[in-house]
N, C-alpha and C. Protein backbone atom coordinates (compact mmCIF):
# COMPACT_ATOMS: atom_id res chain seq x y z
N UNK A 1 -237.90 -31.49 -117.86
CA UNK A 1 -239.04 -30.69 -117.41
C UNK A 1 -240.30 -31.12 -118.14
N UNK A 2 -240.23 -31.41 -119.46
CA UNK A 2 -241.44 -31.91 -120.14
C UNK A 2 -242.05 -33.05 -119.86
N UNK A 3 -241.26 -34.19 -119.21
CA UNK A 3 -241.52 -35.27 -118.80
C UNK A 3 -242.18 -34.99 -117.32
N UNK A 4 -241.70 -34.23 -115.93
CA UNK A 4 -242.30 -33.70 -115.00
C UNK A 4 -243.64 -33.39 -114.90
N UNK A 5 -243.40 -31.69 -115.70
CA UNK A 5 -244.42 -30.97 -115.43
C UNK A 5 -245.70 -30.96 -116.75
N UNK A 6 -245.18 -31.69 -118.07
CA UNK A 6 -246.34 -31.84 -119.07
C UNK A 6 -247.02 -33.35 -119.16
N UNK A 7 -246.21 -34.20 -117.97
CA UNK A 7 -246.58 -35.96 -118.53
C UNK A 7 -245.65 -36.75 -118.89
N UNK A 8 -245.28 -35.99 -120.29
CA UNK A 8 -244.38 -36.88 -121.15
C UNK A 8 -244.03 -37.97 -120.81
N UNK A 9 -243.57 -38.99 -121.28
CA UNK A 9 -243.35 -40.24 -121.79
C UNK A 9 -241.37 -39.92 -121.90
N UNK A 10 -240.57 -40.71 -121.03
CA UNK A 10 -239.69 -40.48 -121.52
C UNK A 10 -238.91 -40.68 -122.64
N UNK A 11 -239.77 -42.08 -122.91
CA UNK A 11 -239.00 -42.52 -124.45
C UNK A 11 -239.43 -41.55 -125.28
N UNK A 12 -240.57 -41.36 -125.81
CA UNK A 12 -241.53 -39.72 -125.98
C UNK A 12 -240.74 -38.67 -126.60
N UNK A 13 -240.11 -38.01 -125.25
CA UNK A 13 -239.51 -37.18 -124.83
C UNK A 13 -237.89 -36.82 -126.11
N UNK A 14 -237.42 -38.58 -125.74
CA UNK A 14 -235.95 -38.68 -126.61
C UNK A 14 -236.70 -38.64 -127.86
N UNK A 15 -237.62 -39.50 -128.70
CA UNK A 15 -237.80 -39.25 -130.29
C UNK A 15 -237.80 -37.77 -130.44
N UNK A 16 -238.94 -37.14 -129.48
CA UNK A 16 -239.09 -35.75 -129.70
C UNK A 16 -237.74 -34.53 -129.65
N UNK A 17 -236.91 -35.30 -129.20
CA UNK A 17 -235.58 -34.67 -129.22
C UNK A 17 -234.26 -35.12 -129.74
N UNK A 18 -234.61 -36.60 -130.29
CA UNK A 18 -233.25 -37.04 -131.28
C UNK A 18 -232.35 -37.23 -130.18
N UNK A 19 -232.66 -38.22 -129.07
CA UNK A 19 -231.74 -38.51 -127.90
C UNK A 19 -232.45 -39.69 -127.21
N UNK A 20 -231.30 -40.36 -126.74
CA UNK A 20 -231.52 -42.17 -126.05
C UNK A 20 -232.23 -42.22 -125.21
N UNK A 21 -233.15 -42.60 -124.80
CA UNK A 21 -234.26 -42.39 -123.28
C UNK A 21 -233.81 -42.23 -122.63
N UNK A 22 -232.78 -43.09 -122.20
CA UNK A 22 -232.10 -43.37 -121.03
C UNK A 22 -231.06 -42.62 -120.78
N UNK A 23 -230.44 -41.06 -121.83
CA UNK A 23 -230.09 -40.16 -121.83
C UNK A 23 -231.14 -39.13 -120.63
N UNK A 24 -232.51 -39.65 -121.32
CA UNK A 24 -233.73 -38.24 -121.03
C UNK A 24 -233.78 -38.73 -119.51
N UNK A 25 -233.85 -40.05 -119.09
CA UNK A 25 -234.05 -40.64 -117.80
C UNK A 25 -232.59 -39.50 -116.47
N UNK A 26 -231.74 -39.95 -117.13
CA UNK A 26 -230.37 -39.49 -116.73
C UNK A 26 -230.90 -37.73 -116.64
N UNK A 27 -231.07 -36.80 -117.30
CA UNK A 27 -231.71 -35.73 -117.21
C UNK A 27 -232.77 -35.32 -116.11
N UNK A 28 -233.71 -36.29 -116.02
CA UNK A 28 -234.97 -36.66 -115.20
C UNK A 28 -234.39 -36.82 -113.97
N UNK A 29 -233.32 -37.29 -113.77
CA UNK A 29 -232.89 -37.99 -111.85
C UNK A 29 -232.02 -37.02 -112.06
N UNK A 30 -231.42 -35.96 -112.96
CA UNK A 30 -230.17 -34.78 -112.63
C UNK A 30 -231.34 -33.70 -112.19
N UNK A 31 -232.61 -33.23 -112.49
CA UNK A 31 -233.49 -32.50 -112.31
C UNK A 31 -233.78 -31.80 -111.64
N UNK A 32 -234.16 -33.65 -110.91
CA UNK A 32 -234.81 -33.61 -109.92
C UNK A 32 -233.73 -33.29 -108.41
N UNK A 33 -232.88 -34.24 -108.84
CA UNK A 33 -231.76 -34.35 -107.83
C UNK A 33 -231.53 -32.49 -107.73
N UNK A 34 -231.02 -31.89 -108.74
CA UNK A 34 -230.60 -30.18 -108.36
C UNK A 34 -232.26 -29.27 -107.80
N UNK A 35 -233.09 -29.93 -108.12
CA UNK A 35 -234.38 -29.33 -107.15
C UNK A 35 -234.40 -29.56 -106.03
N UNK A 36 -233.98 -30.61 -104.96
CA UNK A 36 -233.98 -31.10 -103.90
C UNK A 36 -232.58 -30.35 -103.21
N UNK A 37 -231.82 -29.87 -104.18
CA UNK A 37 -230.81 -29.42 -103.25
C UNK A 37 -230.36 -27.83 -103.52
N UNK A 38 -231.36 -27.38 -103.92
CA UNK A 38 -231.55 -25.73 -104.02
C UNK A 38 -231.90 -25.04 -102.39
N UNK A 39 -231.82 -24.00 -102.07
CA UNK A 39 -231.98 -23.93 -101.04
C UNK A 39 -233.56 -23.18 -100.95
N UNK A 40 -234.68 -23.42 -100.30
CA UNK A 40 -235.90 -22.20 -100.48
C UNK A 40 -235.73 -21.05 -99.85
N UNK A 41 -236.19 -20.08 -100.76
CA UNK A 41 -235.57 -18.74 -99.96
C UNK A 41 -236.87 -18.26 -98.82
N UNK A 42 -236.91 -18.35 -97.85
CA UNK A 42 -237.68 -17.60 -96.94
C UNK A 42 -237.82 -16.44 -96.71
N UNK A 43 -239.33 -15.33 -96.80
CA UNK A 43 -239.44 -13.52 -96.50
C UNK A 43 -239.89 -14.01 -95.10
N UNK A 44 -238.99 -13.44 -93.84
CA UNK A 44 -239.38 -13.22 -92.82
C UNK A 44 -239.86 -11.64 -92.58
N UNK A 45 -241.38 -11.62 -92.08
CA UNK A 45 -241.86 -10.63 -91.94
C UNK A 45 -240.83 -9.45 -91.41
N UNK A 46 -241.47 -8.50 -92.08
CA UNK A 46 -240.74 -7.05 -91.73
C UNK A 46 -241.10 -6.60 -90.01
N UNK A 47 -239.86 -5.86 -89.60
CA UNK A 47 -240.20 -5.50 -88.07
C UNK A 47 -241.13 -4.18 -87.73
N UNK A 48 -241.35 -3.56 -86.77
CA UNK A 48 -241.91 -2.42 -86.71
C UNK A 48 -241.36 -1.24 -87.32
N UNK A 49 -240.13 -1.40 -87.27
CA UNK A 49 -239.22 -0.18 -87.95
C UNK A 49 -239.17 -0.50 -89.54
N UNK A 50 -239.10 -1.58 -89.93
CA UNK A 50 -239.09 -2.16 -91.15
C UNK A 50 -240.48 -1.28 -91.92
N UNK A 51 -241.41 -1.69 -91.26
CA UNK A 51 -242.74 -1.37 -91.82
C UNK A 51 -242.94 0.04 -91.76
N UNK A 52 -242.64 0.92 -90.97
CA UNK A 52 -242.54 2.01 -90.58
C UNK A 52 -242.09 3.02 -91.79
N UNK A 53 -240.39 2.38 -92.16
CA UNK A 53 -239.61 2.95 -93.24
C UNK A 53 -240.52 2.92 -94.59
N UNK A 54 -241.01 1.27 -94.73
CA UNK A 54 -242.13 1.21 -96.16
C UNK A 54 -242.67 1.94 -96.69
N UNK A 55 -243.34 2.18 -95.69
CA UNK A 55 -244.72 3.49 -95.15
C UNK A 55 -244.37 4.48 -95.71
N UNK A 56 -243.12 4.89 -95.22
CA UNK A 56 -242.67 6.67 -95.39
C UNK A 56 -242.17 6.97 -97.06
N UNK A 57 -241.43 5.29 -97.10
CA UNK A 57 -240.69 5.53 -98.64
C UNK A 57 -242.32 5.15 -99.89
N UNK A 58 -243.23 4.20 -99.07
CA UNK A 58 -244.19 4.03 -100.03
C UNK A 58 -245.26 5.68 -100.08
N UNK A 59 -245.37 6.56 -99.39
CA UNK A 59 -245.74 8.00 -99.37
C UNK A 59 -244.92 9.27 -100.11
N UNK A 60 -243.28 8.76 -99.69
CA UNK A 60 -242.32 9.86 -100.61
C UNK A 60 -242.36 9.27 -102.39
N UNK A 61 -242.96 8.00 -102.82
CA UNK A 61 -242.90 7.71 -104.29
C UNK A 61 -244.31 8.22 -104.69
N UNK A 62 -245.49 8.29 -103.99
CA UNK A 62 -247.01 8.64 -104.03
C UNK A 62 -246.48 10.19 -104.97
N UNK A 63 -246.05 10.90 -103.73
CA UNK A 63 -245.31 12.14 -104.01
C UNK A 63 -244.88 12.78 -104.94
N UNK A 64 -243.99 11.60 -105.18
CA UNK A 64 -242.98 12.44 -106.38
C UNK A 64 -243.82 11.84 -108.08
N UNK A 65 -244.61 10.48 -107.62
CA UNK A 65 -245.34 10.56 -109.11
C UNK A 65 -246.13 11.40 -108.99
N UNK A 66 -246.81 12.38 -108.53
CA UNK A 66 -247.98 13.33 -108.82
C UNK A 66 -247.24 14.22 -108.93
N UNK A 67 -245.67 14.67 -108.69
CA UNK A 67 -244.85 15.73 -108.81
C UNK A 67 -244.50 15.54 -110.58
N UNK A 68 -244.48 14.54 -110.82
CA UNK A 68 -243.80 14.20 -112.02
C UNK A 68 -244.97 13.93 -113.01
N UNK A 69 -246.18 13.24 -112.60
CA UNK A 69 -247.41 14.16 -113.50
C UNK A 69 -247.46 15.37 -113.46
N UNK A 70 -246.97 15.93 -112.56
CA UNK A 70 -248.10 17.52 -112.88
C UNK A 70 -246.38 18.31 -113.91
N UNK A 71 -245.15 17.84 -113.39
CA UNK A 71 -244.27 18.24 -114.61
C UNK A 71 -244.66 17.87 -115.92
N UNK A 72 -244.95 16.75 -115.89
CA UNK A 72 -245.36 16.42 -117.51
C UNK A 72 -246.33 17.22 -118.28
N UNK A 73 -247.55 17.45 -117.35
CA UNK A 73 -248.94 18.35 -117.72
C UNK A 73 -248.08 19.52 -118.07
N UNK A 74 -247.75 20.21 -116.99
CA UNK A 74 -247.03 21.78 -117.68
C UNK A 74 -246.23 21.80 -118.54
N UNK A 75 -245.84 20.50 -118.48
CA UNK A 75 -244.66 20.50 -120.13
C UNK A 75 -245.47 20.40 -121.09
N UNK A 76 -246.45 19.83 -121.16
CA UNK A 76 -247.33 19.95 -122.44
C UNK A 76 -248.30 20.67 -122.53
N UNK A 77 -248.72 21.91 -121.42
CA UNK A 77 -249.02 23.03 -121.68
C UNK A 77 -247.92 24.44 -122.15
N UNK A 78 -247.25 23.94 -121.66
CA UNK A 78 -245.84 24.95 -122.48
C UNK A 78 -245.71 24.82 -123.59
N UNK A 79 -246.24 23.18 -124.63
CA UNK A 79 -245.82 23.08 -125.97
C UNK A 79 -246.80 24.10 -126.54
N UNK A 80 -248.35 23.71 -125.86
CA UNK A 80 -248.93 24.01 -126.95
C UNK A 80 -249.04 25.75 -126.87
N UNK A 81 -248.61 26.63 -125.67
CA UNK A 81 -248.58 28.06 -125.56
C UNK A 81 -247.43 28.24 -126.62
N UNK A 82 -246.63 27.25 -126.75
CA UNK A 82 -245.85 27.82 -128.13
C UNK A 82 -246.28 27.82 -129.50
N UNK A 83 -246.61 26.41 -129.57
CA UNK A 83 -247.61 26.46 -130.68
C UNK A 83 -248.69 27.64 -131.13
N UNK A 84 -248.87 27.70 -130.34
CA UNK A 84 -250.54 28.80 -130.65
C UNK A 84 -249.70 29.91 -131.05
N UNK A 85 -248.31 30.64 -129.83
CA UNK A 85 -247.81 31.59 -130.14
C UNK A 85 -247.22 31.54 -131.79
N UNK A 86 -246.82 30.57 -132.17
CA UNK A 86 -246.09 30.77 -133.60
C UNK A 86 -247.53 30.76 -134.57
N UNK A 87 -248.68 30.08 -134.54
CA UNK A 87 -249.69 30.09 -135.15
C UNK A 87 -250.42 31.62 -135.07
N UNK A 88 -250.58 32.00 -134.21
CA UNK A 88 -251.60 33.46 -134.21
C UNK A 88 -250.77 34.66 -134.25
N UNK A 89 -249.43 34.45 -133.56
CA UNK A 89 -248.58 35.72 -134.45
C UNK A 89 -247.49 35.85 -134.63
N UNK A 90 -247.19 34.50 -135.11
CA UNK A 90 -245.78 34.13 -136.06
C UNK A 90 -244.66 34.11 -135.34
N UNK A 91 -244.75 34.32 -133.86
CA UNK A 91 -243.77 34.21 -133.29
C UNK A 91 -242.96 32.64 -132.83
N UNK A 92 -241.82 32.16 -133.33
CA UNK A 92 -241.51 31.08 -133.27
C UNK A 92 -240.64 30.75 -131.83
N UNK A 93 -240.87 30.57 -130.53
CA UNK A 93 -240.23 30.74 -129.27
C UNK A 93 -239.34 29.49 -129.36
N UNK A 94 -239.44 28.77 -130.20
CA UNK A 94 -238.12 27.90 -129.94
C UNK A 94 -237.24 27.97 -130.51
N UNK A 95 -236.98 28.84 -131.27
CA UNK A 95 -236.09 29.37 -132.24
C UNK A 95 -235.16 30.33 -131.05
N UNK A 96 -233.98 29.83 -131.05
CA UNK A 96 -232.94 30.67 -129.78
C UNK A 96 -231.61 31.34 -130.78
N UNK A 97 -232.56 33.00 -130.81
CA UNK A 97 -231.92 34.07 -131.39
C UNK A 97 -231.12 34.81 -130.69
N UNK A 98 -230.78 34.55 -129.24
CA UNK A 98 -229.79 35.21 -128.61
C UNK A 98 -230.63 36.61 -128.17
N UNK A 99 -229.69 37.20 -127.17
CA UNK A 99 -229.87 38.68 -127.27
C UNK A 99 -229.71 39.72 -128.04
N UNK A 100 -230.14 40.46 -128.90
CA UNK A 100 -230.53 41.37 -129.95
C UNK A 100 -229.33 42.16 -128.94
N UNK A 101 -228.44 42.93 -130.04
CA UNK A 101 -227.46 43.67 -130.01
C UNK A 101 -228.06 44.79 -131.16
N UNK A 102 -227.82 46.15 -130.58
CA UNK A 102 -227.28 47.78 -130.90
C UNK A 102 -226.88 47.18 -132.22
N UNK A 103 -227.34 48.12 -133.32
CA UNK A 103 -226.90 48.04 -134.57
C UNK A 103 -225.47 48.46 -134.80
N UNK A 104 -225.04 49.90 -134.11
CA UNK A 104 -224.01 49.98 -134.02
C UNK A 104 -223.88 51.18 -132.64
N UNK A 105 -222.87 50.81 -132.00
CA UNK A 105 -222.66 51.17 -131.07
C UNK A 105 -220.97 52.30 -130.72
N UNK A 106 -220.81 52.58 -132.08
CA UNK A 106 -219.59 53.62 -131.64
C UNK A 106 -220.20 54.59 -132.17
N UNK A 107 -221.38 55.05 -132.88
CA UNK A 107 -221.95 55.79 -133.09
C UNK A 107 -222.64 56.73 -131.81
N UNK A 108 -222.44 57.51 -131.76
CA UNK A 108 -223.78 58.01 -131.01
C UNK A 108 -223.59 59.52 -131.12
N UNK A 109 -225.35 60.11 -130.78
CA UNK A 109 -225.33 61.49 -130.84
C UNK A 109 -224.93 62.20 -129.76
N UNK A 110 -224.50 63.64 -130.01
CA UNK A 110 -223.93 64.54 -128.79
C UNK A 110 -224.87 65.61 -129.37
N UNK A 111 -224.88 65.97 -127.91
CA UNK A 111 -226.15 67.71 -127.92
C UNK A 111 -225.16 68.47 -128.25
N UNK A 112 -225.45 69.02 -129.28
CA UNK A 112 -224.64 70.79 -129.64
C UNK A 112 -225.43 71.38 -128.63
N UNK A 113 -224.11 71.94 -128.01
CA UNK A 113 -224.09 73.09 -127.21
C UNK A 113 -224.58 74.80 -127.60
């Protein structure tokens, strides 16, 4: 490839790589030879229905990234309503204390009759 696409010199090529020219030559005609027999891949234009589908799937991704900004925004308005909440009155909302249970519950009062 250096000999191709930079110039190079094949003898060049071998000092610069500690190999026989005529190694680098042999390289040079294997190269070339597997470029000539690759196949080129051809995009044949999309059909009406083809283009159609694009359309709809390139509108449903429009979609869902402005769905998925505006999740992100409210997620980081949720941080900072917590924040402020633990800052101005100590309440820490990410702290998961469960449901508060009755101190004791076989206790209880009865009306004298």
């Amino acid at each position: 490839m250096e000999c191709l696409e930079r110039g190079s010199t094949q003898a060049a090529a071998g000092r610069k790589y500690g190999v026989n020219d005529r190694l680098v030559q042999q390289w040079v005609k294997g190269y070339v030879s597997d470029l000539g027999n690759r196949k080129i891949h051809t995009f044949k234009s999309m059909t009406a229905a083809e283009q159609k589908q694009y359309e709809v799937l390139k509108e449903q991704n429009e979609v869902l990234q402005k769905q998925l900004e505006y999740a992100q925004m409210k997620a980081k308005a949720m941080e900072i309503i917590i924040d402020l909440a633990k800052e101005e009155y100590g309440i820490d909302l990410r702290k998961n204390s469960g449901a508060k249970q009755p101190v004791n519950l076989d206790t209880t009062t009865r009306r004298q009759k």
